[in-house]
Protein backbone atom coordinates (compact mmCIF):
# COMPACT_ATOMS: atom_id res chain seq x y z
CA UNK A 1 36.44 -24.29 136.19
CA UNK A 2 39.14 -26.20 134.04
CA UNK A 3 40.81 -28.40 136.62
CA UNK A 4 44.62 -28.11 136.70
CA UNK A 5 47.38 -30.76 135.55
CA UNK A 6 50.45 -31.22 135.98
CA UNK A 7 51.90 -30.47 132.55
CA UNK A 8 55.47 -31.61 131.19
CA UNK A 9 57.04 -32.63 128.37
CA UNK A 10 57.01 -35.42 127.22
CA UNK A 11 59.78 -38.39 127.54
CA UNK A 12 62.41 -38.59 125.28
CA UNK A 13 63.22 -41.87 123.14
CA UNK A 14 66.74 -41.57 121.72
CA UNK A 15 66.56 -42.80 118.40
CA UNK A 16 69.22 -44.19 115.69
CA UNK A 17 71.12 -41.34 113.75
CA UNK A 18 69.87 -41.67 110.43
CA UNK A 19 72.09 -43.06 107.65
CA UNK A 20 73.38 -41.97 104.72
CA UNK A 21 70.72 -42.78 102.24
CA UNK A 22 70.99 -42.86 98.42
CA UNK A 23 68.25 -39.98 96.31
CA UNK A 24 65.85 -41.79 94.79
CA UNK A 25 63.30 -39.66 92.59
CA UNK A 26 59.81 -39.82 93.48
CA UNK A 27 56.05 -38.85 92.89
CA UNK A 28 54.25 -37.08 95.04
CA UNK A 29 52.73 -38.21 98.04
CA UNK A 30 48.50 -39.48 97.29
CA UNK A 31 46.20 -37.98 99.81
CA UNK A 32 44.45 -41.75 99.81
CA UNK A 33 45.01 -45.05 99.37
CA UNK A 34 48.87 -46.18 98.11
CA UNK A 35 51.18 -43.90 97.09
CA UNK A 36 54.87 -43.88 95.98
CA UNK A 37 57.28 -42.60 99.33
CA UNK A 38 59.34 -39.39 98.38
CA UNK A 39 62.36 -39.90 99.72
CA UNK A 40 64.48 -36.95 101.04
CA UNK A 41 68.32 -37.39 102.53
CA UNK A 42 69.14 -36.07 105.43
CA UNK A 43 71.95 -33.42 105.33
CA UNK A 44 75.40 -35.40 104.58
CA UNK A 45 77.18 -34.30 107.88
CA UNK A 46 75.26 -33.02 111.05
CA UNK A 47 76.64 -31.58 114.00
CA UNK A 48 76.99 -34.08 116.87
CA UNK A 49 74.34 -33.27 120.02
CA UNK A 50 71.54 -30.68 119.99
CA UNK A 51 71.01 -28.21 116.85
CA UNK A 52 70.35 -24.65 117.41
CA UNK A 53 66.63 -24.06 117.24
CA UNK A 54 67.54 -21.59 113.96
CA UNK A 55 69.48 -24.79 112.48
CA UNK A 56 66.58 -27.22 113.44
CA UNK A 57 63.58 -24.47 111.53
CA UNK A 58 66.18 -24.36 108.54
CA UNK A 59 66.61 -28.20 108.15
CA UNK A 60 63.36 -29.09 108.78
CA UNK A 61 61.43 -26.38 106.66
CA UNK A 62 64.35 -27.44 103.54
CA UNK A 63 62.99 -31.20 104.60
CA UNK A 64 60.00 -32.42 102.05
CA UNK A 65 59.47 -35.99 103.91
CA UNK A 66 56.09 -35.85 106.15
CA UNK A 67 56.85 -34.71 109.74
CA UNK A 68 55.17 -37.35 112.45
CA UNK A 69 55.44 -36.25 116.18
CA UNK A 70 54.77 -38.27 118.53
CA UNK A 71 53.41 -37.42 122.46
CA UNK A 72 51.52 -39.43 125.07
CA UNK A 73 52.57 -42.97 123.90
CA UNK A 74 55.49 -45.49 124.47
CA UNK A 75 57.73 -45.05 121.50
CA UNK A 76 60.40 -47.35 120.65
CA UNK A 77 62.67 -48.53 117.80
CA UNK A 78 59.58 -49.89 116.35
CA UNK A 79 58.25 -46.76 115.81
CA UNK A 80 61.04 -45.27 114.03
CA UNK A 81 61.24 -48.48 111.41
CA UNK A 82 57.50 -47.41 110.97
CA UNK A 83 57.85 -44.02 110.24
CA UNK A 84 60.89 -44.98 108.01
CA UNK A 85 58.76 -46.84 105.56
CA UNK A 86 56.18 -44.56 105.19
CA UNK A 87 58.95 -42.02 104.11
CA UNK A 88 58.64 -39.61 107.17
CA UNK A 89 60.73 -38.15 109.67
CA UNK A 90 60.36 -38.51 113.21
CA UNK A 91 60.25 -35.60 115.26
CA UNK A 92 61.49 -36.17 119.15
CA UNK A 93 61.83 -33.07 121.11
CA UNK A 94 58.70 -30.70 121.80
CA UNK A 95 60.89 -27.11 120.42
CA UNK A 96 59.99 -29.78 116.85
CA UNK A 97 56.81 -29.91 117.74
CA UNK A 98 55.55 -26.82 115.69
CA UNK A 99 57.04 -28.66 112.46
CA UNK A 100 54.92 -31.46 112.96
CA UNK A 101 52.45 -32.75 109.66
CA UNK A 102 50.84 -35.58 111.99
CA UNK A 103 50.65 -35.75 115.62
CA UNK A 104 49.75 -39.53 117.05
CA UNK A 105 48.81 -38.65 120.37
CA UNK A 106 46.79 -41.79 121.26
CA UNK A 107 46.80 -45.81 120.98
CA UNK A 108 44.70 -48.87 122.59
CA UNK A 109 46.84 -48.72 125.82
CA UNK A 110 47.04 -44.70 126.44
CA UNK A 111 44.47 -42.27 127.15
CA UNK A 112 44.82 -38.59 125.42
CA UNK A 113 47.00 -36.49 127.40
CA UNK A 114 47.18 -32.48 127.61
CA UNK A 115 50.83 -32.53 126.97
CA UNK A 116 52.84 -29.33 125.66
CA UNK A 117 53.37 -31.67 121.84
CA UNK A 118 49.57 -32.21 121.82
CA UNK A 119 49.06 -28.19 122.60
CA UNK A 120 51.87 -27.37 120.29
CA UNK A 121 50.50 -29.71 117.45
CA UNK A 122 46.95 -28.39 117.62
CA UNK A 123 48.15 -25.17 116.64
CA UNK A 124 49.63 -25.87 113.24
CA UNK A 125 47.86 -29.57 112.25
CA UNK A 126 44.61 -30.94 112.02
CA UNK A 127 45.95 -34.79 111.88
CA UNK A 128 45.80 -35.60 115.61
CA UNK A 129 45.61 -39.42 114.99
CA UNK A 130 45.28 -42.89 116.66
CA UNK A 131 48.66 -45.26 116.10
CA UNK A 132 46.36 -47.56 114.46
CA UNK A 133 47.05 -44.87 111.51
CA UNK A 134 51.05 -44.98 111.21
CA UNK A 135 51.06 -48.99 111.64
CA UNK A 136 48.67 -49.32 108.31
CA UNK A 137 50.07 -46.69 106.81
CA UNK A 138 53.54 -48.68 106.88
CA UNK A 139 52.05 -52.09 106.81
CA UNK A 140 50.59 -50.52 103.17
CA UNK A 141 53.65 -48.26 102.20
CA UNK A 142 51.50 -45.42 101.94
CA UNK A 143 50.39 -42.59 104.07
CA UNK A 144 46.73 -43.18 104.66
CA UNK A 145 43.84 -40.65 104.85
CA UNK A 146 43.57 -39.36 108.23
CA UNK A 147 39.96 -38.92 108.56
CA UNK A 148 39.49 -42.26 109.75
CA UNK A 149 41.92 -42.25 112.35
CA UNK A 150 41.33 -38.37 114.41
CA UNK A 151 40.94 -38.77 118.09
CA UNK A 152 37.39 -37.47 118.00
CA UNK A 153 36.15 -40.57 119.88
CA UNK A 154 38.14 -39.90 123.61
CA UNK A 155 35.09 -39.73 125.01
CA UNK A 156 36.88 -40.46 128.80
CA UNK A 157 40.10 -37.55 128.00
CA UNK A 158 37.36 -35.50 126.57
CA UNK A 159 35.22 -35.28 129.44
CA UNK A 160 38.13 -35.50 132.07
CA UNK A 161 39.82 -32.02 129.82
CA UNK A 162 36.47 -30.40 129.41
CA UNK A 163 36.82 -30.16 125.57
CA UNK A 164 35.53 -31.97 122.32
CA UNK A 165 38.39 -32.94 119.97
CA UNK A 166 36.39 -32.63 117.03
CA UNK A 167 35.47 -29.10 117.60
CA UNK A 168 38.88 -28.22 118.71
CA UNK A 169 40.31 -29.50 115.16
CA UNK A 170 37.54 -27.66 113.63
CA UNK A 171 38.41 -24.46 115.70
CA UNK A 172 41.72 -24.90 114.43
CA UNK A 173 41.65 -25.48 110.59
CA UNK A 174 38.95 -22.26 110.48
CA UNK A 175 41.65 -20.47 111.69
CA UNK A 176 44.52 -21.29 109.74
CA UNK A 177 42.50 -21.35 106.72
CA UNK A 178 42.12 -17.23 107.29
CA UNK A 179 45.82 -17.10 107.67
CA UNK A 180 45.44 -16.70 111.58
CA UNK A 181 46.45 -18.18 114.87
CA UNK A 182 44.83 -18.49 118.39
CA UNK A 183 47.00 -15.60 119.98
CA UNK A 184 47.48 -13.50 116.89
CA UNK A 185 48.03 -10.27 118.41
CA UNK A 186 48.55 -11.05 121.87
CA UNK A 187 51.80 -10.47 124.08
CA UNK A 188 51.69 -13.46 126.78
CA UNK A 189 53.75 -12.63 130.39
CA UNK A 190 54.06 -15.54 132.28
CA UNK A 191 54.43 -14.47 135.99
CA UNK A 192 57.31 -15.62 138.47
CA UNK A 193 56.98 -18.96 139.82
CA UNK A 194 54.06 -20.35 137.17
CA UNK A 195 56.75 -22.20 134.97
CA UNK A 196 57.72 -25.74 136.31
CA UNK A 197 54.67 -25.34 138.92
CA UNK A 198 51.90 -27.42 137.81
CA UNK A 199 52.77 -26.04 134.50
CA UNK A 200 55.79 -27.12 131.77
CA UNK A 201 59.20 -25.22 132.19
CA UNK A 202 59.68 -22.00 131.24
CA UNK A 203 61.19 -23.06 127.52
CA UNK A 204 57.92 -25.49 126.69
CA UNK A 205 55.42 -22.47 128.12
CA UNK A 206 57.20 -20.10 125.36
CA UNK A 207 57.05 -22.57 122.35
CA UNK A 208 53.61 -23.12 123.31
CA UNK A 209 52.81 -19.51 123.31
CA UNK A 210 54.74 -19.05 120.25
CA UNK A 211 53.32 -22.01 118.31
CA UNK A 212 49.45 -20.08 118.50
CA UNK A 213 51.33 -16.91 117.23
CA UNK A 214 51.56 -15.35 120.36
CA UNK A 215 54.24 -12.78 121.64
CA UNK A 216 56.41 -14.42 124.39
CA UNK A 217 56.92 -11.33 127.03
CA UNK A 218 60.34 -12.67 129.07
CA UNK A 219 59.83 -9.92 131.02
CA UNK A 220 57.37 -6.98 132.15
CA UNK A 221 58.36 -3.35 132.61
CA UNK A 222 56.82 -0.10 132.29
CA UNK A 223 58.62 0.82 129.59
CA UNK A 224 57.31 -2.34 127.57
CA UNK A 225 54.44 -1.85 128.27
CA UNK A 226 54.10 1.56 127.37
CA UNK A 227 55.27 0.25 124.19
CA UNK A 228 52.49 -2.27 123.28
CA UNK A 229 48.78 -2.01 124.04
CA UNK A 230 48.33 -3.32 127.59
CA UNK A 231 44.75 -4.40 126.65
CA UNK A 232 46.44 -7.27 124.35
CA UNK A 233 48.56 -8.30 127.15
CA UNK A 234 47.83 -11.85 129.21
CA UNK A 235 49.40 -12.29 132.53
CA UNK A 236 49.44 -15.74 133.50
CA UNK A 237 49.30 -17.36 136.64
CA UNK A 238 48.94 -20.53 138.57
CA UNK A 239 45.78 -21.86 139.29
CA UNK A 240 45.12 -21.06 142.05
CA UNK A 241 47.26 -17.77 142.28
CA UNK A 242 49.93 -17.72 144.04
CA UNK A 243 50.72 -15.43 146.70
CA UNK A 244 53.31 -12.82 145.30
CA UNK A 245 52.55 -13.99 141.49
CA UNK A 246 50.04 -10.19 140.59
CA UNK A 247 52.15 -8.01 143.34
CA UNK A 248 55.19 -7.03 141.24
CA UNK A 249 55.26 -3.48 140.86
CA UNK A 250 55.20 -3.55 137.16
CA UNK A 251 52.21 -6.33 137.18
CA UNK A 252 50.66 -4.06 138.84
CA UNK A 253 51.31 -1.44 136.59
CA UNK A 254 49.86 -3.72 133.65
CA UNK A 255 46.63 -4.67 135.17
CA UNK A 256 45.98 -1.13 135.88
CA UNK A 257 46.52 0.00 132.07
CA UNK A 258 44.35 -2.87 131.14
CA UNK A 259 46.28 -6.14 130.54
CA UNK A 260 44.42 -9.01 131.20
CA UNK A 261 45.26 -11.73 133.94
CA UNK A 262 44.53 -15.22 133.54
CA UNK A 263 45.65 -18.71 134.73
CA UNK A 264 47.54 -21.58 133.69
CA UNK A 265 44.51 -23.68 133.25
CA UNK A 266 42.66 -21.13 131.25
CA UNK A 267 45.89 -20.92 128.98
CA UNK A 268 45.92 -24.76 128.38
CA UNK A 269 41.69 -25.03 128.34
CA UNK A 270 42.19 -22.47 125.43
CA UNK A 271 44.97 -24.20 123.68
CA UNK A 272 43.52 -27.79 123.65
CA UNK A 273 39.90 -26.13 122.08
CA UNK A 274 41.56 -23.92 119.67
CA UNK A 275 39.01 -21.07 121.11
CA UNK A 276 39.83 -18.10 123.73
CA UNK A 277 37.03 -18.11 126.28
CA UNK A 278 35.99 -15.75 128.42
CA UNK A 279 37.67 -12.19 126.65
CA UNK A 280 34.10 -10.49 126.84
CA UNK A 281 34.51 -10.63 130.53
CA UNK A 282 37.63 -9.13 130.91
């Protein structure tokens, strides 16, 4: 069985609010080899401390500069400067995450981490890269090819996570390439007292849910679930199970009409491969 970890989001590095910056016209970015930057000014004004997560999607969807995120390695000023000349933005916070073009979630001083970014990132991106690609990327002023820079060669996260990378990208890009996500058409309860328990808070659990398309449940009644198909409902638990976590009277009342109850560990296992295991069974 996938072993549990504790799961949280990632650090934060405050970084430098951005200048002002002149528009400068530009070509578009090459897929290899160098390529002229686009570059793409920030709004003129922003509101001082955290945007709403509707202003965030607005400003970075209306934001053409490549999106780099990233999770599992010491960041610093450094890597801002880097991302600068390559024309990108940085993305910090993990509710970002799902806007993220490239996802570095590895270097020669940190192993590849399950973390809710990396989970997140899967999702949407293939381009789950080494830092070895953003430092010759800006040492060249170009955004490189990623091919030569996946983290399909973890051989020690792989076999500590129970996954391959390079399948899990593959999983991925087959389905976004049919227009699908891993929990298209799936409603996802997470039960009392998972969040925050060997598991990210309650906040990073949704956006991962929501990230592989997946219905975030905040709550469970019988009237909800009388209103969607209980056999497309997960309820998630710890691993193991905690005591009162499947004895609500409304849990109950889901497993009985056919929802299907799984654990925290599945959940991640499944997010990490791109790949639901185990349905047939249920």
């Amino acid at each position: 069985p996938q072993q549990s970890e504790n799961l949280s989001a990632d650090s934060k590095t405050p970084t430098k609010t951005d200048a002002k910056r002149e528009s400068k016209s530009s070509s578009k970015i090459k897929k290899r080899g160098r390529s002229s930057i686009p570059t793409s000014p920030p709004p003129s004004t922003r509101k001082r401390g955290r945007m709403a997560s509707t202003e965030k999607k607005e400003y970075l969807s209306s934001d053409s500069r490549p999106r780099v995120m990233i999770t599992g390695v010491k960041t610093g000023p450094r890597i801002k400067q880097m991302v600068d000349q390559i024309g990108g933005l940085l993305l910090d916070s993990v509710d970002e995450a799902i806007n993220a073009m490239y996802v570095i979630a590895g270097d020669d001083n940190s192993m590849l981490r399950r973390t809710p970014k990396l989970m997140i990132g899967l999702c949407r991106t293939s381009n789950i890269v080494h830092m070895d690609w953003l430092k010759k990327s800006a040492r060249t002023g170009a955004i490189l090819d990623c091919n030569d820079y996946l983290l399909v060669n973890e051989s020690a996260a792989e076999k500590k996570l129970n996954f391959s990378m390079k399948q899990a990208l593959a999983n991925g890009e087959r389905l976004r390439q049919r227009g699908k996500y891993l929990l298209d058409g799936w409603s996802v309860y997470v039960c009392k007292g998972v969040a925050g328990n060997r598991a990210p808070p309650e906040e990073e659990m949704r956006l991962i849910v929501e990230a592989a398309n997946g219905v975030w449940l905040s709550s469970i009644s019988a009237s909800k679930i009388k209103a969607l198909d209980a056999s497309r409902i997960m309820l998630i638990t710890s691993d193991p199970v905690g005591k009162k976590q499947l004895s609500s009277k409304d849990v109950k009342s889901a497993l009985k009409l056919g929802a299907h109850h799984f654990t925290t560990s599945w959940l991640f296992h499944c997010m990490i491969s791109q790949q639901l295991f185990d349905l047939d069974n249920k």
